[in-house]
Protein backbone atom coordinates (compact mmCIF):
# COMPACT_ATOMS: atom_id res chain seq x y z
CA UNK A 1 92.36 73.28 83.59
CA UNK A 2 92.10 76.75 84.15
CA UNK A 3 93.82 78.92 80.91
CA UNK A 4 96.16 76.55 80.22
CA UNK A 5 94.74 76.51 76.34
CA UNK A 6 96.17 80.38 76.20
CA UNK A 7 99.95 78.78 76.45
CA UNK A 8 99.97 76.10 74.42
CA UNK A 9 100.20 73.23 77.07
CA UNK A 10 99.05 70.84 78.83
CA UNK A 11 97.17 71.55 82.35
CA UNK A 12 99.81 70.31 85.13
CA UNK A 13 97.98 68.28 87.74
CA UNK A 14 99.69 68.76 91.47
CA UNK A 15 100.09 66.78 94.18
CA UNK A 16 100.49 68.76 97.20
CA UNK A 17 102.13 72.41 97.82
CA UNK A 18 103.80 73.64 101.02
CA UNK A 19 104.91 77.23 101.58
CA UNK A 20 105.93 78.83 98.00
CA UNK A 21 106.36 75.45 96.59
CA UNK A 22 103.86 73.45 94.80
CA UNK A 23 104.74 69.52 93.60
CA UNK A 24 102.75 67.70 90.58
CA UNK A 25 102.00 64.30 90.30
CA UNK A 26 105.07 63.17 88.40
CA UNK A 27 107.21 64.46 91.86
CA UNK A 28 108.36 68.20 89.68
CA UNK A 29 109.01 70.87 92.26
CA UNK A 30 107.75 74.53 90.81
CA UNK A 31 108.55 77.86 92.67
CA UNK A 32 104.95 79.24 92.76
CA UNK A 33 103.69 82.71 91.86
CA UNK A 34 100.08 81.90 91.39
CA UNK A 35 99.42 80.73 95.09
CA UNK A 36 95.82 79.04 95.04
CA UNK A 37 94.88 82.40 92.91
CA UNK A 38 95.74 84.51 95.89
CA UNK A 39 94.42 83.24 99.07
CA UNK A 40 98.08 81.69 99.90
CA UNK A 41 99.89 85.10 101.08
CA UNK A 42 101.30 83.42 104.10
CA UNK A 43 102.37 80.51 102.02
CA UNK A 44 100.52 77.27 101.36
CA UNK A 45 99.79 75.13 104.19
CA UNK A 46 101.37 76.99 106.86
CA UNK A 47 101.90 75.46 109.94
CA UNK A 48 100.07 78.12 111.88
CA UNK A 49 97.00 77.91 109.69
CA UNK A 50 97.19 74.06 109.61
CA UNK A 51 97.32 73.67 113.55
CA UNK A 52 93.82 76.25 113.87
CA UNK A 53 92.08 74.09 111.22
CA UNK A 54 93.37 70.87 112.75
CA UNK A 55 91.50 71.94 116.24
CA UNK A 56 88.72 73.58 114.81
CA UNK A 57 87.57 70.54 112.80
CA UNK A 58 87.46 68.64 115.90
CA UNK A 59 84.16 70.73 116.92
CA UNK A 60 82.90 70.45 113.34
CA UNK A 61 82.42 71.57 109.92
CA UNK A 62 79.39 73.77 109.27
CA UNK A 63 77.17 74.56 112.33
CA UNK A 64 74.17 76.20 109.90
CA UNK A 65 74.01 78.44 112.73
CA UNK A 66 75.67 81.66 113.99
CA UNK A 67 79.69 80.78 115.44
CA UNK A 68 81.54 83.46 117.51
CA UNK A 69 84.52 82.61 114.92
CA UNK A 70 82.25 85.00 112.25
CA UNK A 71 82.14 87.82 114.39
CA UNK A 72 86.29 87.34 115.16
CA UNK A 73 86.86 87.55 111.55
CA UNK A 74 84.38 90.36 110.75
CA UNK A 75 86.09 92.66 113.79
CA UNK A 76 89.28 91.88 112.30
CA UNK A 77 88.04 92.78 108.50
CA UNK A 78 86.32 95.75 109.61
CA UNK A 79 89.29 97.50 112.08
CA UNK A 80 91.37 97.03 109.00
CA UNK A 81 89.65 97.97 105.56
CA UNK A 82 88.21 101.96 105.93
CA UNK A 83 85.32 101.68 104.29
CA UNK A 84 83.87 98.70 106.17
CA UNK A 85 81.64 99.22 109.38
CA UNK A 86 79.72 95.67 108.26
CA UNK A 87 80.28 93.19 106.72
CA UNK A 88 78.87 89.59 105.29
CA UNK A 89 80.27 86.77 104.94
CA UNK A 90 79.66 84.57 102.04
CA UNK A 91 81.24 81.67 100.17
CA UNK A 92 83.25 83.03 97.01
CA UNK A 93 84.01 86.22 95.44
CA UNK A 94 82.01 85.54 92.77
CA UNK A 95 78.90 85.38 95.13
CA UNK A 96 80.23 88.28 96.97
CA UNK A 97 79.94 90.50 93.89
CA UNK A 98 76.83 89.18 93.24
CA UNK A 99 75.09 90.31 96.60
CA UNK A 100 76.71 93.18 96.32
CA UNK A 101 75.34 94.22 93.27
CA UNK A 102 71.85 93.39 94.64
CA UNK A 103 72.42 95.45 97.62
CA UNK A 104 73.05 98.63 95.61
CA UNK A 105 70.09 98.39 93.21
CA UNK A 106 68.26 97.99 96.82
CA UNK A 107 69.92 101.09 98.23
CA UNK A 108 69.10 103.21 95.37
CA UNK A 109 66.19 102.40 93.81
CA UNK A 110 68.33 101.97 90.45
CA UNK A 111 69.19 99.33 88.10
CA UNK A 112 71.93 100.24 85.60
CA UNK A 113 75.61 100.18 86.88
CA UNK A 114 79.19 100.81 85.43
CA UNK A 115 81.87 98.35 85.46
CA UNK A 116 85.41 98.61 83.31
CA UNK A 117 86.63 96.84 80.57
CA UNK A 118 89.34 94.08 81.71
CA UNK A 119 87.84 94.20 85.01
CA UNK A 120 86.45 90.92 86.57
CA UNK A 121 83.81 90.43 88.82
CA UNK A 122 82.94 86.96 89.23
CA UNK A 123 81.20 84.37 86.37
CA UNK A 124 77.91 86.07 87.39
CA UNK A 125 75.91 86.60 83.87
CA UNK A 126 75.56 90.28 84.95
CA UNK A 127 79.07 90.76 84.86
CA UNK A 128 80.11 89.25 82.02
CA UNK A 129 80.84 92.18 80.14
CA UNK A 130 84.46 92.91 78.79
CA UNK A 131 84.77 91.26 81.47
CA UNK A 132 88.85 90.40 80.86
CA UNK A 133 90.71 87.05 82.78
CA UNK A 134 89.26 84.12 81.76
CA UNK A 135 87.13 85.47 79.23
CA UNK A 136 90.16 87.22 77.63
CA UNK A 137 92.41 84.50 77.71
CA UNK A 138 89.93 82.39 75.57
CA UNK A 139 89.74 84.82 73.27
CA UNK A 140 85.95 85.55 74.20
CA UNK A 141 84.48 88.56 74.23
CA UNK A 142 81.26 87.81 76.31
CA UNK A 143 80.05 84.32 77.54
CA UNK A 144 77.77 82.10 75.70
CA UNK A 145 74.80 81.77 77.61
CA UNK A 146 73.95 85.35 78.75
CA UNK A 147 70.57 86.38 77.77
CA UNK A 148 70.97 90.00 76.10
CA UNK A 149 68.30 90.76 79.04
CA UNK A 150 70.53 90.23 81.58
CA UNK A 151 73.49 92.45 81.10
CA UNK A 152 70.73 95.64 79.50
CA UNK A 153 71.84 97.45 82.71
CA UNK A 154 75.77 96.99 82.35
CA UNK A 155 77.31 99.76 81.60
CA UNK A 156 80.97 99.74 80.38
CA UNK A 157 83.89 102.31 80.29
CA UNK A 158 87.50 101.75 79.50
CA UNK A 159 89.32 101.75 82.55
CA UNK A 160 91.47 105.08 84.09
CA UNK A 161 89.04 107.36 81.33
CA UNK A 162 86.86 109.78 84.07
CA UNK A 163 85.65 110.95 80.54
CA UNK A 164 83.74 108.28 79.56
CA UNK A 165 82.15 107.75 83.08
CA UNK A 166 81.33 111.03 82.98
CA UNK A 167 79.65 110.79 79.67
CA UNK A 168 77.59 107.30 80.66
CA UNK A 169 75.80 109.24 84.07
CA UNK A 170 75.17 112.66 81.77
CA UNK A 171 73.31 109.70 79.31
CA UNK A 172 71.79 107.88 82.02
CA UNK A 173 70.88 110.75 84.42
CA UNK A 174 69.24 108.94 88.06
CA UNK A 175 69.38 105.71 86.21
CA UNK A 176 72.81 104.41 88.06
CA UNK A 177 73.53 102.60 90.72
CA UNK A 178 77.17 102.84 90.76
CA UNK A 179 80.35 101.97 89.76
CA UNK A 180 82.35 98.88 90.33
CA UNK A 181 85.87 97.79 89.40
CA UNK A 182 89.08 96.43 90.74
CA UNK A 183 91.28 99.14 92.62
CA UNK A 184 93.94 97.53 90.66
CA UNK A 185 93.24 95.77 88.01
CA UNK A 186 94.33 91.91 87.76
CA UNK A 187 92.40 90.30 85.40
CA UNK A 188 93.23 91.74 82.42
CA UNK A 189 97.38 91.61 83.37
CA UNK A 190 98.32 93.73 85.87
CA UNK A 191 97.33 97.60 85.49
CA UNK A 192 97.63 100.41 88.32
CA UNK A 193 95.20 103.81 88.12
CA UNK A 194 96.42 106.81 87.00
CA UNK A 195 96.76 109.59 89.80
CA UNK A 196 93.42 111.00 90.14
CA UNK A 197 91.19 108.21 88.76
CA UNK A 198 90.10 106.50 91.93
CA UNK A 199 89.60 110.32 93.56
CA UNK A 200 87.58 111.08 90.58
CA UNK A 201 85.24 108.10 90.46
CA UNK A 202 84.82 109.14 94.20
CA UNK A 203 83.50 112.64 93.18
CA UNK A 204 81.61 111.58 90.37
CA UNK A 205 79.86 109.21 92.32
CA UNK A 206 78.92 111.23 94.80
CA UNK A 207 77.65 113.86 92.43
CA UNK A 208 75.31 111.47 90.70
CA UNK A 209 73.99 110.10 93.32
CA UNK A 210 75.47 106.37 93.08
CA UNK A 211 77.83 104.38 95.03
CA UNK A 212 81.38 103.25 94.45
CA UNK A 213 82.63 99.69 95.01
CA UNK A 214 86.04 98.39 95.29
CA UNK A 215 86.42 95.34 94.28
CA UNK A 216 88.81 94.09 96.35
CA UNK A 217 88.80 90.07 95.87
CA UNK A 218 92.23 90.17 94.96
CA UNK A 219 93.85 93.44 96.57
CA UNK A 220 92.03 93.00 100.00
CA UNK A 221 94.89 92.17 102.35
CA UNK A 222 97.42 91.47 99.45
CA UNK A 223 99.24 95.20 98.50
CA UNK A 224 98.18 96.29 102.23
CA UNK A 225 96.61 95.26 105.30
CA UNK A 226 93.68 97.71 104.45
CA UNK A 227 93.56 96.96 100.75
CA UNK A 228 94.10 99.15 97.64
CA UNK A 229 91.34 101.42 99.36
CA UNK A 230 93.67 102.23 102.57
CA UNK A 231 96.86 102.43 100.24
CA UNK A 232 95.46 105.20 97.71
CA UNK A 233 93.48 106.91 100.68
CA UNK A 234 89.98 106.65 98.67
CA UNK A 235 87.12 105.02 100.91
CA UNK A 236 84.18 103.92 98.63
CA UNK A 237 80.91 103.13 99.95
CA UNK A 238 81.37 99.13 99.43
CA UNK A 239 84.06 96.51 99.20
CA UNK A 240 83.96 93.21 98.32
CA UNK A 241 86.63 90.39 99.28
CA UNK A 242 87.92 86.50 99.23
CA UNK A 243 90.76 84.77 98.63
CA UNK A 244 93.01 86.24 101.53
CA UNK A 245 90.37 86.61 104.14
CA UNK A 246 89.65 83.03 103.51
CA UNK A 247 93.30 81.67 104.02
CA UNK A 248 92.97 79.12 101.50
CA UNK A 249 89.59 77.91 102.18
CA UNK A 250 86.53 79.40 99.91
CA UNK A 251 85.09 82.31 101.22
CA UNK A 252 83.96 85.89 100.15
CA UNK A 253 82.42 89.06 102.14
CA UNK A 254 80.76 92.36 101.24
CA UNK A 255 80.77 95.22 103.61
CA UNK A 256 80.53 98.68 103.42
CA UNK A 257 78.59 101.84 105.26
CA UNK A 258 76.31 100.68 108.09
CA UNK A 259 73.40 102.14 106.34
CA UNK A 260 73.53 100.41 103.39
CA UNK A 261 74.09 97.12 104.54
CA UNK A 262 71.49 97.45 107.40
CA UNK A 263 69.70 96.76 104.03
CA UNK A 264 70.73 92.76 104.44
CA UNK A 265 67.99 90.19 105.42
CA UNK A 266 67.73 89.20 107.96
CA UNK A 267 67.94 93.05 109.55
CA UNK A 268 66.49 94.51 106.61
CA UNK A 269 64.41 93.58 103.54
CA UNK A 270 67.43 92.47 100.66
CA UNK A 271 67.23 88.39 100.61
CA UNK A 272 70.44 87.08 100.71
CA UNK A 273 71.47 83.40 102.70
CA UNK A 274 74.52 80.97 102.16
CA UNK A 275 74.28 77.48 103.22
CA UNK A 276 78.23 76.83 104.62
CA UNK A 277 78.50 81.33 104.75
CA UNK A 278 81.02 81.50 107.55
CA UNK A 279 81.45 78.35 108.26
CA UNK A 280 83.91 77.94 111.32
CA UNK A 281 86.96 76.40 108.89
CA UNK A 282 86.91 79.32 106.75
CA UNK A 283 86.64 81.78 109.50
CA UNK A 284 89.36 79.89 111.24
CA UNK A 285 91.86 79.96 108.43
CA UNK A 286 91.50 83.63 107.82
CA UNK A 287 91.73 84.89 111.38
CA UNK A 288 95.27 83.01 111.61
CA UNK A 289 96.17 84.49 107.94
CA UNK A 290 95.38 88.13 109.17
CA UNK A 291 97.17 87.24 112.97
CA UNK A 292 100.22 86.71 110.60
CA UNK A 293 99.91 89.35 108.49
CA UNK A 294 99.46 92.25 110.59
CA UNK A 295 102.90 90.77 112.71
CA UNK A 296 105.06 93.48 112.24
CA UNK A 297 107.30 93.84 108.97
CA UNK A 298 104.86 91.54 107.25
CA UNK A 299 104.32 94.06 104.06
CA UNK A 300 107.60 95.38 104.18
CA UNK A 301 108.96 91.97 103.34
CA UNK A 302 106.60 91.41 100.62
CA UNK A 303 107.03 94.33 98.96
CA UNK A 304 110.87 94.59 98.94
CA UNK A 305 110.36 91.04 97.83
CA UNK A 306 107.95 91.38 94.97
CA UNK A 307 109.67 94.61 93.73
CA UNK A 308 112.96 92.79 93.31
CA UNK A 309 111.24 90.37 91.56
CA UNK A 310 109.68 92.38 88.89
CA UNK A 311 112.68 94.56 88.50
CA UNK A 312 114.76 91.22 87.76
CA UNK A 313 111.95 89.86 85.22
CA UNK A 314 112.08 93.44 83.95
CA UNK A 315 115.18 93.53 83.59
CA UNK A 316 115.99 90.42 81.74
CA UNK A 317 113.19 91.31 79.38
CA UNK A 318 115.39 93.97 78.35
CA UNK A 319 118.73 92.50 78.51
CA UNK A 320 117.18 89.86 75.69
CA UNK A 321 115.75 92.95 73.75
CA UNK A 322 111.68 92.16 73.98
CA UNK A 323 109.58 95.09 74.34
CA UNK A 324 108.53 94.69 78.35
CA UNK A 325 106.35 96.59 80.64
CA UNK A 326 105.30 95.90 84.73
CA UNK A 327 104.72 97.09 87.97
CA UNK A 328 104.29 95.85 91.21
CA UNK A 329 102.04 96.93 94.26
CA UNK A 330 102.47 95.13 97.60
CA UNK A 331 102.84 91.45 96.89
CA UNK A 332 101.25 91.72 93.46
CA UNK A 333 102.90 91.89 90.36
CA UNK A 334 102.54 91.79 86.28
CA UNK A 335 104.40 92.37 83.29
CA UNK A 336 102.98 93.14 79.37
CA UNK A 337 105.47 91.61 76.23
CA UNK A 338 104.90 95.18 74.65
CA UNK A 339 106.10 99.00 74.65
CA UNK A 340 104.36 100.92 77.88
CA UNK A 341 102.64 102.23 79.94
CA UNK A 342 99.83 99.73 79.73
CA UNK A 343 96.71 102.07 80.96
CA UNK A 344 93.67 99.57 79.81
CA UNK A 345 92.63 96.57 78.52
CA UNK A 346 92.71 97.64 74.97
CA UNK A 347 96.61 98.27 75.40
CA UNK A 348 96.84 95.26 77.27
CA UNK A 349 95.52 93.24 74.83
CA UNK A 350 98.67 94.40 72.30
CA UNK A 351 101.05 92.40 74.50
CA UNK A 352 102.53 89.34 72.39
CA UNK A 353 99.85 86.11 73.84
CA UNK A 354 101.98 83.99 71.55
CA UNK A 355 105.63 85.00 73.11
CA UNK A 356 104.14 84.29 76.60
CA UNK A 357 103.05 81.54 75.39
CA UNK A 358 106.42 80.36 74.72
CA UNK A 359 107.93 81.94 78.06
CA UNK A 360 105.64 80.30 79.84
CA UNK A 361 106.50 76.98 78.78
CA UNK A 362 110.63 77.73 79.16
CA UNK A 363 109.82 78.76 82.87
CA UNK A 364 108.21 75.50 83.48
CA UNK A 365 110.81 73.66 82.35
CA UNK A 366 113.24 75.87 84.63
CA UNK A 367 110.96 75.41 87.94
CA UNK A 368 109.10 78.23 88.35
CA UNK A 369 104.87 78.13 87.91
CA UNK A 370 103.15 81.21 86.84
CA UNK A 371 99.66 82.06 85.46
CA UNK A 372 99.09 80.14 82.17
CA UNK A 373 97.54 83.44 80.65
CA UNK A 374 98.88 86.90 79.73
CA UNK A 375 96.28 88.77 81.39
CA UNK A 376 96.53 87.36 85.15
CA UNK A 377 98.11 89.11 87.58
CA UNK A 378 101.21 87.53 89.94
CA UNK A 379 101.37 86.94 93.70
CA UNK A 380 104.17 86.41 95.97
CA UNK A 381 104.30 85.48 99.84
CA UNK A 382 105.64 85.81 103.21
CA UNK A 383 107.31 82.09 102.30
CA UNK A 384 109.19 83.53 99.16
CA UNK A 385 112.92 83.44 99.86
CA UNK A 386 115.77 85.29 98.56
CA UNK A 387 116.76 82.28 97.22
CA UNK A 388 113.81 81.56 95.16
CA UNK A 389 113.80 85.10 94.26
CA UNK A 390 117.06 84.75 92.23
CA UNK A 391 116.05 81.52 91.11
CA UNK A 392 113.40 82.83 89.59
CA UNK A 393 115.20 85.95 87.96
CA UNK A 394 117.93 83.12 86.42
CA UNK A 395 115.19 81.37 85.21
CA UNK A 396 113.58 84.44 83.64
CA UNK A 397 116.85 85.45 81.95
CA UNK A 398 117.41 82.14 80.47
CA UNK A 399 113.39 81.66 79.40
CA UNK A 400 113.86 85.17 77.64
CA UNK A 401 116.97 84.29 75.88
CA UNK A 402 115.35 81.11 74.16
CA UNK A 403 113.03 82.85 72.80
CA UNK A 404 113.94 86.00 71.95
């Protein structure tokens, strides 16, 4: 049911999706740019990925045990992603942020910790905090539910302002932990960092004493094969991940600097356990999803791919005279219904809900499936034609025309 209130319409129910395709129950075909959320890079259900799981359930589902299929995956995740040297496997992002978060007050001996507004972390109370996506797109500023206790030690900045991190450790001097946001942001639309922001988290952290943590849930694998960290050249101390690494099957991770996560039970003394953590399906899916991806050409197609997309969506915008921003990095896109640049989540939240609203609804009735909020990011994939690219960009053009 996810967001679907945000647009005015009723929550489509599917049937089945195969490569960048996804079919509801009434047999409607929809060109899909929200792909499982992420995970579905490669495409859903492709063949490759289907044939592993097929074989691997034959020898079981979960062994609650150790499987050499963990240790693939976690070679693979740490050869690509810089700042990794190990890394944990868990069940969600969500739960991934949540160790994570554990693991630095551990390291440091601190509790407080700085996360952006518009950035998303997971449903964890702790991080429910301007916390943009879901939360946005209801129209909530916080969650019901969260004691005032719980979220004491959440500090908040607006995102791409060093000024205001600066200001929060000079009024909490050796009381932070660190800093954690998304690279990128894609839960609160789609919003890049300014030259220098990433670099200057990097010093700042380092000055104070506390660690920096990508949040890589959604960028990990998707605008590179090493993440947003590898394609800015900024290594923080800790990363977490999901969706990709999972190839459609839930999973998250946390890795980082050996001697920090040394820290993890059962090597060191932070608690932390997962019933189905690594189990052998989700391993399995996401060593077949990175085999593919790291095939040569792999992010060359989907960036010339998802760059003419959002220069045709752009485009249109114009042609019909709406106010329209975007960008694209790898295969990851967004676009505001307002005057640019969008640097934050307060300027993200002056793009026209209502107008989306309405686009939305014209694009599903043309074929095409995006997010049902104005403050979720798009994704492309390897299984995107050039065919459904300019279907898409006709659709657009028409969707903007009705209701400009």
């Amino acid at each position: 049911m996810r967001a679907f209130k945000s647009v005015g319409g009723q929550p489509i129910v599917f049937d089945r999706v195969k490569g960048p395709y996804a079919w509801d129950v009434d047999g409607n075909k929809y060109v899909d740019y929200i792909g499982s959320w992420g995970p579905a890079i490669c495409g859903h259900a492709h063949p490759e990925v289907i044939s592993a799981l097929q074989e691997a359930i034959e020898k079981g589902t979960s062994f609650g045990a150790p499987c050499a299929l963990e240790n693939t995956l976690a070679e693979m995740v740490i050869e690509a992603v810089p700042s990794v040297e190990m890394v944990r496997f868990v069940n969600s992002g969500t739960e991934a942020c949540m160790s994570m978060l554990r693991l630095i007050r551990a390291f440091t001996g601190r509790d407080k910790i700085i996360k952006f507004e518009g950035c998303y972390h997971g449903h964890a109370d702790m991080f429910l905090v301007k916390a943009g996506s879901g939360v946005a797109t209801l129209g909530l500023p916080d969650s019901p539910g969260v004691p005032r206790s719980t979220t004491a030690n959440t500090l908040t900045a607006p995102y791409n302002d060093l000024e205001s991190v600066k200001q929060l450790f000079a009024e909490n001097p050796d009381a932070i932990a660190g800093v954690i946001l998304e690279p990128i942001v894609g839960n609160a639309g789609f919003i890049q960092p300014e030259p220098g922001f990433l670099e200057g988290l990097r010093e700042l952290t380092k000055e104070n004493g506390a660690l920096l943590v990508f949040d890589e849930v959604m960028t990990g694998f998707r605008i590179s094969y090493g993440g947003a960290q590898a394609h800015f050249g900024v290594t923080p101390d800790l990363t977490t991940m999901g969706k990709v690494i999972g190839g459609g099957l839930p999973v998250g991770a946390y890795g980082g600097r050996k001697d920090i996560m040394e820290m993890v039970a059962p090597a060191g003394p932070m608690y932390q356990a997962g019933t189905l953590s690594g189990n052998p399906l989700a391993m399995t899916a996401g060593i077949k999803t990175l085999e593919l991806l790291k095939q040569p050409g792999s992010y060359e197609k989907l960036t010339a791919t998802t760059e003419r997309l959002i220069q045709g969506i752009l485009d249109a915008g114009r042609e019909a005279g709406l106010p329209i921003t975007g960008g694209s990095v790898g295969a990851m896109f967004g676009f505001f219904l307002c005057e640019g640049p969008v640097r934050n989540f307060e300027e993200a939240k002056t793009t026209d809900s209502v107008r989306f609203g309405q686009l939305h609804r014209a694009m599903l009735e043309r074929g095409v499936y995006l997010a049902p909020s104005a403050f979720e990011a798009g994704f492309t994939s390897l299984a995107h034609s050039d065919e459904d690219i300019d279907a898409t960009i006709k659709a657009f053009r028409e969707s903007f025309s009705a209701i400009a």
